[in-house]
N, C-alpha and C. Protein backbone atom coordinates (compact mmCIF):
# COMPACT_ATOMS: atom_id res chain seq x y z
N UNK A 1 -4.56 -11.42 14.51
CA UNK A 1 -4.70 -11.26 13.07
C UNK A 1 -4.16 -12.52 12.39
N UNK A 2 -4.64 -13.10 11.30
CA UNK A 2 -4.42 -14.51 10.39
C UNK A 2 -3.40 -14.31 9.42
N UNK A 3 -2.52 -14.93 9.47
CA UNK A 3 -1.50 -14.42 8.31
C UNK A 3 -2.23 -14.19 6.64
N UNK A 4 -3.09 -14.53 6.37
CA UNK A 4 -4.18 -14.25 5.56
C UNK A 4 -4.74 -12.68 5.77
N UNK A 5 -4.90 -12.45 6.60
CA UNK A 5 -5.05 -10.79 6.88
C UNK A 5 -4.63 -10.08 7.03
N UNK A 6 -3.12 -10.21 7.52
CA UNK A 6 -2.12 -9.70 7.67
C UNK A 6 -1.58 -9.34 6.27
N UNK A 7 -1.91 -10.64 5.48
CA UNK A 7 -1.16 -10.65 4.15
C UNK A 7 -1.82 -9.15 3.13
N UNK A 8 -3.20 -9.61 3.44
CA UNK A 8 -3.75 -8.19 2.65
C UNK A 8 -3.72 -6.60 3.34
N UNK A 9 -3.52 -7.00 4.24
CA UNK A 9 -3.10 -5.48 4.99
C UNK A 9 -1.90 -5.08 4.49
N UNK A 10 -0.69 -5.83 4.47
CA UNK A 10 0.40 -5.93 3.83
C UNK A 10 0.31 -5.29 2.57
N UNK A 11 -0.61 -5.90 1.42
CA UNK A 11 -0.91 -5.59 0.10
C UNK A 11 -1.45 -4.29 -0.10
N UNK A 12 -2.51 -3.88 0.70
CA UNK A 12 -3.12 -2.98 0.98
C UNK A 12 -1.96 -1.55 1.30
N UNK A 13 -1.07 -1.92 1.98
CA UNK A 13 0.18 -0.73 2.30
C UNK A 13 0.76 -0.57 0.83
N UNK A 14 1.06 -1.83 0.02
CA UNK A 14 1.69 -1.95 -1.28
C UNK A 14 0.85 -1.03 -1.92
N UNK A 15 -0.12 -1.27 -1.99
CA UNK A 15 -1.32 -0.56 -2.94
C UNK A 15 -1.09 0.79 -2.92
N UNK A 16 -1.38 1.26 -1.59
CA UNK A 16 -1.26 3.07 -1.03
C UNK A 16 0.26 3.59 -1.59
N UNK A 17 1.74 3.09 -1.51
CA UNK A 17 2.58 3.47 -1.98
C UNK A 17 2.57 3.04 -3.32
N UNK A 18 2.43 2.54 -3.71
CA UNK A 18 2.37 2.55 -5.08
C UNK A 18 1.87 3.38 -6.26
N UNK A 19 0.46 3.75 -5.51
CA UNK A 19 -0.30 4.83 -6.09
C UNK A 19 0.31 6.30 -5.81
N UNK A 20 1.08 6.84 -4.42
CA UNK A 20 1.55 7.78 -4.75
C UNK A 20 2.78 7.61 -4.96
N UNK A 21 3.81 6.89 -5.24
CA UNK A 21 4.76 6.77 -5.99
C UNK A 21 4.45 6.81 -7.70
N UNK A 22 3.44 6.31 -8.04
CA UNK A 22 3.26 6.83 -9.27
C UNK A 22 2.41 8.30 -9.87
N UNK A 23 1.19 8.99 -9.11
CA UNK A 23 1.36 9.96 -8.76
C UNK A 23 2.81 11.15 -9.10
N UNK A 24 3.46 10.54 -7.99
CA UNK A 24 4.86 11.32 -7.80
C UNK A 24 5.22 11.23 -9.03
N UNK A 25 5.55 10.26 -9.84
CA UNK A 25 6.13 9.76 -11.02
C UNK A 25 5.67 11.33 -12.28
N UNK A 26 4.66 11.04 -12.02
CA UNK A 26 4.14 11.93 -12.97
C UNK A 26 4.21 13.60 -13.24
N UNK A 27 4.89 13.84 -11.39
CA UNK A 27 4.93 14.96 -10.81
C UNK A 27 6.39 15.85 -11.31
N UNK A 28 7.12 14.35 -11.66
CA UNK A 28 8.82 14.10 -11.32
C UNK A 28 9.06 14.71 -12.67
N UNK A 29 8.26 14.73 -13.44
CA UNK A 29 8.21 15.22 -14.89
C UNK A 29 9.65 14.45 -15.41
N UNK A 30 9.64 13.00 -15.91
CA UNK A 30 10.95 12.42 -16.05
C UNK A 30 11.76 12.48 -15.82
N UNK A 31 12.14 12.55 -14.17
CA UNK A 31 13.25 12.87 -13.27
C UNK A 31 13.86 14.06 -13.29
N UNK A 32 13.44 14.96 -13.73
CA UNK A 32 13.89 16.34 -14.26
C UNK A 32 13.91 17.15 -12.74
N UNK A 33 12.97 16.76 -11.71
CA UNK A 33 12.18 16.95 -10.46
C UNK A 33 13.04 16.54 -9.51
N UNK A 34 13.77 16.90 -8.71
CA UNK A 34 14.74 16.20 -7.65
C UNK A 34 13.68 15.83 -6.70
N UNK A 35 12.72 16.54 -5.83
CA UNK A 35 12.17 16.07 -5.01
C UNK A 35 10.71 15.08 -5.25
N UNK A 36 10.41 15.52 -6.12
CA UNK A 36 9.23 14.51 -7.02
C UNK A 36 9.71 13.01 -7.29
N UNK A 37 11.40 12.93 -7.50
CA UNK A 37 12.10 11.89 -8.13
C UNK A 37 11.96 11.19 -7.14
N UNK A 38 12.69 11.95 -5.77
CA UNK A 38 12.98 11.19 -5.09
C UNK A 38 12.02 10.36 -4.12
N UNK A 39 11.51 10.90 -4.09
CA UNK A 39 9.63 10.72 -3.54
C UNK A 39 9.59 9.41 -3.83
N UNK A 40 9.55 9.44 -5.43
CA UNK A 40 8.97 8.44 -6.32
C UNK A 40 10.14 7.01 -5.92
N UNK A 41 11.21 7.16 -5.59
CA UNK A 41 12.00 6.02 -5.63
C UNK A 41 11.75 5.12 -4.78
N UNK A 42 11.55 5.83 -3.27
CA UNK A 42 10.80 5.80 -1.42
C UNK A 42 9.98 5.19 -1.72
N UNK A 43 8.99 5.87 -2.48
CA UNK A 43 7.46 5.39 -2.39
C UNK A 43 7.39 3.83 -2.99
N UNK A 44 8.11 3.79 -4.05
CA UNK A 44 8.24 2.31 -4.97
C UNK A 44 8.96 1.46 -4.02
N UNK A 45 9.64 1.81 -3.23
CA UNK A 45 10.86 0.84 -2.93
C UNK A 45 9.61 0.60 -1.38
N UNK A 46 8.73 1.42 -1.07
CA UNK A 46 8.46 0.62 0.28
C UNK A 46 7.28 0.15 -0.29
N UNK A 47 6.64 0.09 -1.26
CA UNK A 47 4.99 -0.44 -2.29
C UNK A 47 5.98 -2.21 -2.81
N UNK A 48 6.85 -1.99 -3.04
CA UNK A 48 7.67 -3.24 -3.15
C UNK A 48 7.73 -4.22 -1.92
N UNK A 49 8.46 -3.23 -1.14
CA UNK A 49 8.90 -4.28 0.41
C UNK A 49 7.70 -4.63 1.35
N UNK A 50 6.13 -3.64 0.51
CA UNK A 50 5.11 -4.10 1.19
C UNK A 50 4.35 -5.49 0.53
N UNK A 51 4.76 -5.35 -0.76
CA UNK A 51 4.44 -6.46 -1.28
C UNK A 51 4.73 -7.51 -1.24
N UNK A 52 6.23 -7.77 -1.28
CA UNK A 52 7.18 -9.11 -0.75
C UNK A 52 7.03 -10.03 0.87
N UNK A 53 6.14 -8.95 1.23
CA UNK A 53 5.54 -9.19 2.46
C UNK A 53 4.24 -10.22 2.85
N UNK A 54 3.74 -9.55 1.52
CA UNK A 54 2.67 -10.43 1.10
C UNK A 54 2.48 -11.29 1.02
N UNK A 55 3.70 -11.93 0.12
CA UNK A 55 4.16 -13.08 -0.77
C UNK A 55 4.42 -14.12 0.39
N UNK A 56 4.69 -13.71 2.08
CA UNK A 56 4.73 -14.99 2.62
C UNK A 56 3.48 -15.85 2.75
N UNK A 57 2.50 -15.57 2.25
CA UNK A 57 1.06 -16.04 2.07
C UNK A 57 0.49 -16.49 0.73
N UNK A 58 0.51 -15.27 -0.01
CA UNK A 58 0.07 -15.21 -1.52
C UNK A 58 1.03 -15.46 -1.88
N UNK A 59 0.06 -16.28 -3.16
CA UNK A 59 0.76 -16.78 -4.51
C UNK A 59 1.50 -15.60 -4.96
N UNK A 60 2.66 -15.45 -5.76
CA UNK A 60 2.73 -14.29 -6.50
C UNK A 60 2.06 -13.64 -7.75
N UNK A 61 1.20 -15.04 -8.57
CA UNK A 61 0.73 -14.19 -9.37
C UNK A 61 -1.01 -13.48 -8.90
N UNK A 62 -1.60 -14.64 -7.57
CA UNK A 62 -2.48 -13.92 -6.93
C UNK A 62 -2.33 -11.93 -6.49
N UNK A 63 -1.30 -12.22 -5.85
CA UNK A 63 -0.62 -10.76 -4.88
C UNK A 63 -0.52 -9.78 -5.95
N UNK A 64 -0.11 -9.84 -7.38
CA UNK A 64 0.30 -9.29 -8.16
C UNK A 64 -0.72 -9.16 -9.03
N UNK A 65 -1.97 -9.81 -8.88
CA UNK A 65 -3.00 -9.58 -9.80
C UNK A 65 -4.12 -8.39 -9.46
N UNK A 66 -3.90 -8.67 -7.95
CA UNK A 66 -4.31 -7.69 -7.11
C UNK A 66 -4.02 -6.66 -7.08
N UNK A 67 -2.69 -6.51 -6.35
CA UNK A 67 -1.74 -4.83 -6.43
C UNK A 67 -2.00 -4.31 -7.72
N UNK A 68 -1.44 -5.08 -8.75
CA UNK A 68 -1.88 -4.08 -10.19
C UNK A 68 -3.25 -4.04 -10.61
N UNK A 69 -4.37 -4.66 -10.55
CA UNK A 69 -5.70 -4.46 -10.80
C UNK A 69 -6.06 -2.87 -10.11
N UNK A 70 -6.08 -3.41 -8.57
CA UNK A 70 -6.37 -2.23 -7.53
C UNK A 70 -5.62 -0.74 -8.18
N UNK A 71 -4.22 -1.10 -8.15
CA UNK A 71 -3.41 -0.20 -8.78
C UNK A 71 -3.88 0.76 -10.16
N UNK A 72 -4.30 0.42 -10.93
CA UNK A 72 -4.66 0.56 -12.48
C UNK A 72 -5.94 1.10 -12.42
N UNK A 73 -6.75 0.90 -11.33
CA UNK A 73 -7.94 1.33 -11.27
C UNK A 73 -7.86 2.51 -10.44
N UNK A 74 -7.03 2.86 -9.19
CA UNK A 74 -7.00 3.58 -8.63
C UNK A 74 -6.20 5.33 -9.12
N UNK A 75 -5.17 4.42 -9.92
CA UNK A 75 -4.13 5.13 -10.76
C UNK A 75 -5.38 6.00 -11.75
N UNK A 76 -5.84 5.07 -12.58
CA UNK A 76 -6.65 5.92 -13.44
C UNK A 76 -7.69 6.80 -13.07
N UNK A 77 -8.19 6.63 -11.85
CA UNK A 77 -9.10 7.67 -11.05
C UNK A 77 -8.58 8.59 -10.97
N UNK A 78 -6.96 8.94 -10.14
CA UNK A 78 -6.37 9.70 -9.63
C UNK A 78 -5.78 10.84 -10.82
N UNK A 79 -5.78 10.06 -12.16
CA UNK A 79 -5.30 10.47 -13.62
C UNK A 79 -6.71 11.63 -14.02
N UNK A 80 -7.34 10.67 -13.73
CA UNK A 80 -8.55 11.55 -14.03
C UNK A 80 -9.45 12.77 -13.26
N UNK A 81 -8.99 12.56 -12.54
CA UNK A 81 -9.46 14.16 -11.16
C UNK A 81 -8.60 14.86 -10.92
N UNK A 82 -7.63 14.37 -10.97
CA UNK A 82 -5.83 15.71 -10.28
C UNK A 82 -5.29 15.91 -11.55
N UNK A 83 -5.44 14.96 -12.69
CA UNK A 83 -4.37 15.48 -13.91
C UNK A 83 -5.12 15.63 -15.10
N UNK A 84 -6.75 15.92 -14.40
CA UNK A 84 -7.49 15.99 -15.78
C UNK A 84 -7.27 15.32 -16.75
N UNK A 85 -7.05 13.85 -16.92
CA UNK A 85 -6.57 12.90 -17.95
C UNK A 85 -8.29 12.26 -18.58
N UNK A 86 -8.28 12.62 -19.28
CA UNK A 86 -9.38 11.60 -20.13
C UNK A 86 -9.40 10.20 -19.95
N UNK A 87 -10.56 9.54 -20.02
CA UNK A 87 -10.82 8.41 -20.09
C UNK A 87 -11.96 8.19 -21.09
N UNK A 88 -11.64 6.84 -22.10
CA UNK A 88 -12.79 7.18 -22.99
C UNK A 88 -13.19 5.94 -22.43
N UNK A 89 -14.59 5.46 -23.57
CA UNK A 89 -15.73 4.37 -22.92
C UNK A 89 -14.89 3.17 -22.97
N UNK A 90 -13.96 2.93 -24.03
CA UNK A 90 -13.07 1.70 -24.11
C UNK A 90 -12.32 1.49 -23.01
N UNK A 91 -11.76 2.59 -21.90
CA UNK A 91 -10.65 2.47 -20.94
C UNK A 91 -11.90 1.94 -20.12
N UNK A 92 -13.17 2.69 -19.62
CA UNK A 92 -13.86 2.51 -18.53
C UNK A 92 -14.36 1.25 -18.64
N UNK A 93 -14.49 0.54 -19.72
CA UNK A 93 -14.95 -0.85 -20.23
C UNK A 93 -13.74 -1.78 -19.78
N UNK A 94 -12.37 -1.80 -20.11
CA UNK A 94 -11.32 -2.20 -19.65
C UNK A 94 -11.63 -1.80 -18.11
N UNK A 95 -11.38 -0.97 -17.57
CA UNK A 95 -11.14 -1.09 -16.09
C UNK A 95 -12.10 -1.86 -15.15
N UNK A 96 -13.54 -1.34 -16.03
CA UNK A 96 -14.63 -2.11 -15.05
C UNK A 96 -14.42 -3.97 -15.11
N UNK A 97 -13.42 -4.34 -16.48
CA UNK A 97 -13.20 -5.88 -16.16
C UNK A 97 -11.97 -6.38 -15.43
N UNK A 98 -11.41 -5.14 -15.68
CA UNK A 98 -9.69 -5.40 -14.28
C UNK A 98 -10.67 -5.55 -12.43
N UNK A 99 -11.68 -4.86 -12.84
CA UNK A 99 -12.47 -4.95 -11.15
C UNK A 99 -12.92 -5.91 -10.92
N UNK A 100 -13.94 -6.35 -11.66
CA UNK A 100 -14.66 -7.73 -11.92
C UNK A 100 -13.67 -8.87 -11.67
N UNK A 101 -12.10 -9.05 -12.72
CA UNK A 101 -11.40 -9.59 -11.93
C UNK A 101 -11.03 -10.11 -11.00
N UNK A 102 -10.20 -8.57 -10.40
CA UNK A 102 -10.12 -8.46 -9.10
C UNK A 102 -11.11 -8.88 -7.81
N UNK A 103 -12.34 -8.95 -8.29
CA UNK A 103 -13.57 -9.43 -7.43
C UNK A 103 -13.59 -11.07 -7.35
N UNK A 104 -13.52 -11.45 -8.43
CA UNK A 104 -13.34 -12.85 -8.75
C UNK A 104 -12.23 -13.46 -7.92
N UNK A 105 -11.12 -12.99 -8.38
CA UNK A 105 -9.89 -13.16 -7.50
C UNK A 105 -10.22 -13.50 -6.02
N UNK A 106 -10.57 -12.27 -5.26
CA UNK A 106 -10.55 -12.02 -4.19
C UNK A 106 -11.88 -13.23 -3.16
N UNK A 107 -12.73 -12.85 -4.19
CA UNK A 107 -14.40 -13.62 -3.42
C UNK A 107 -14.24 -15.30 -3.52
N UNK A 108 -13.58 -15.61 -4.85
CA UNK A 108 -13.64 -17.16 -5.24
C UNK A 108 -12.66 -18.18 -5.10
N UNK A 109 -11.62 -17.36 -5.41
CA UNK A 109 -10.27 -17.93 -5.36
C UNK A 109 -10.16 -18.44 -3.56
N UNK A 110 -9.28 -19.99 -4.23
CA UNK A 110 -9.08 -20.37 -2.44
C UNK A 110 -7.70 -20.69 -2.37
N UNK A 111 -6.89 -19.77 -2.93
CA UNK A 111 -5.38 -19.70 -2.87
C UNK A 111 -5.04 -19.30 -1.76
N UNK A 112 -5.44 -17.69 -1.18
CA UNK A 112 -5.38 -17.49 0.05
C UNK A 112 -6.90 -18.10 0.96
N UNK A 113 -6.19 -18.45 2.00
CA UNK A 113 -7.74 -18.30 2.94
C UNK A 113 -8.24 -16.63 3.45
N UNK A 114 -9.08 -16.50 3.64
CA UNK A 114 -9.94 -15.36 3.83
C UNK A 114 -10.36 -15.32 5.22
């Protein structure tokens, strides 16, 4: 494996805890939740140490444009099917250009090698 692939596999672990650490977040009902809380602290603290992981490759604001794009898009899916959260045409207009982004990022950019 290329430290380039490694790196996004890395990111990719960041991504997955992150999303249910925030998830959890939401679960935790403002820490009010002991086991929701604590979930949420785990989950952040290893979506972190997966990310810093990253960073021996990626730029940080590459790694970070990523995790939160992916993040924000995935988050708001998950908002919208498990917590019945609305999304109006302005959010789906916003998200579809956090993707596009993220596509850009990923396909063009020669910060990381691929």
């Amino acid at each position: 494996m290329t430290p380039a692939s490694l790196a996004y596999l890395h990111l990719c672990f960041a991504i997955i805890f992150e999303i249910i650490a925030t998830s959890l977040l939401q679960r935790s009902e403002q820490f009010t939740r002991l086991m929701p809380s604590a979930f949420t602290i785990l989950f952040y603290a290893a979506a972190f140490y997966f990310l810093s992981l990253s960073l021996r490759v990626m730029p940080v604001g590459v790694a970070y444009a990523i995790w939160s794009g992916v993040g924000i898009v995935l988050i708001s899916l998950i908002g919208w099917v498990f917590f019945k959260q609305k999304l109006d045409l302005a959010a789906m207009i916003g998200i579809a250009f956090i993707v596009v982004g993220v596509l850009i990022v990923n396909l063009f950019s020669e910060t990381v090698g691929h």
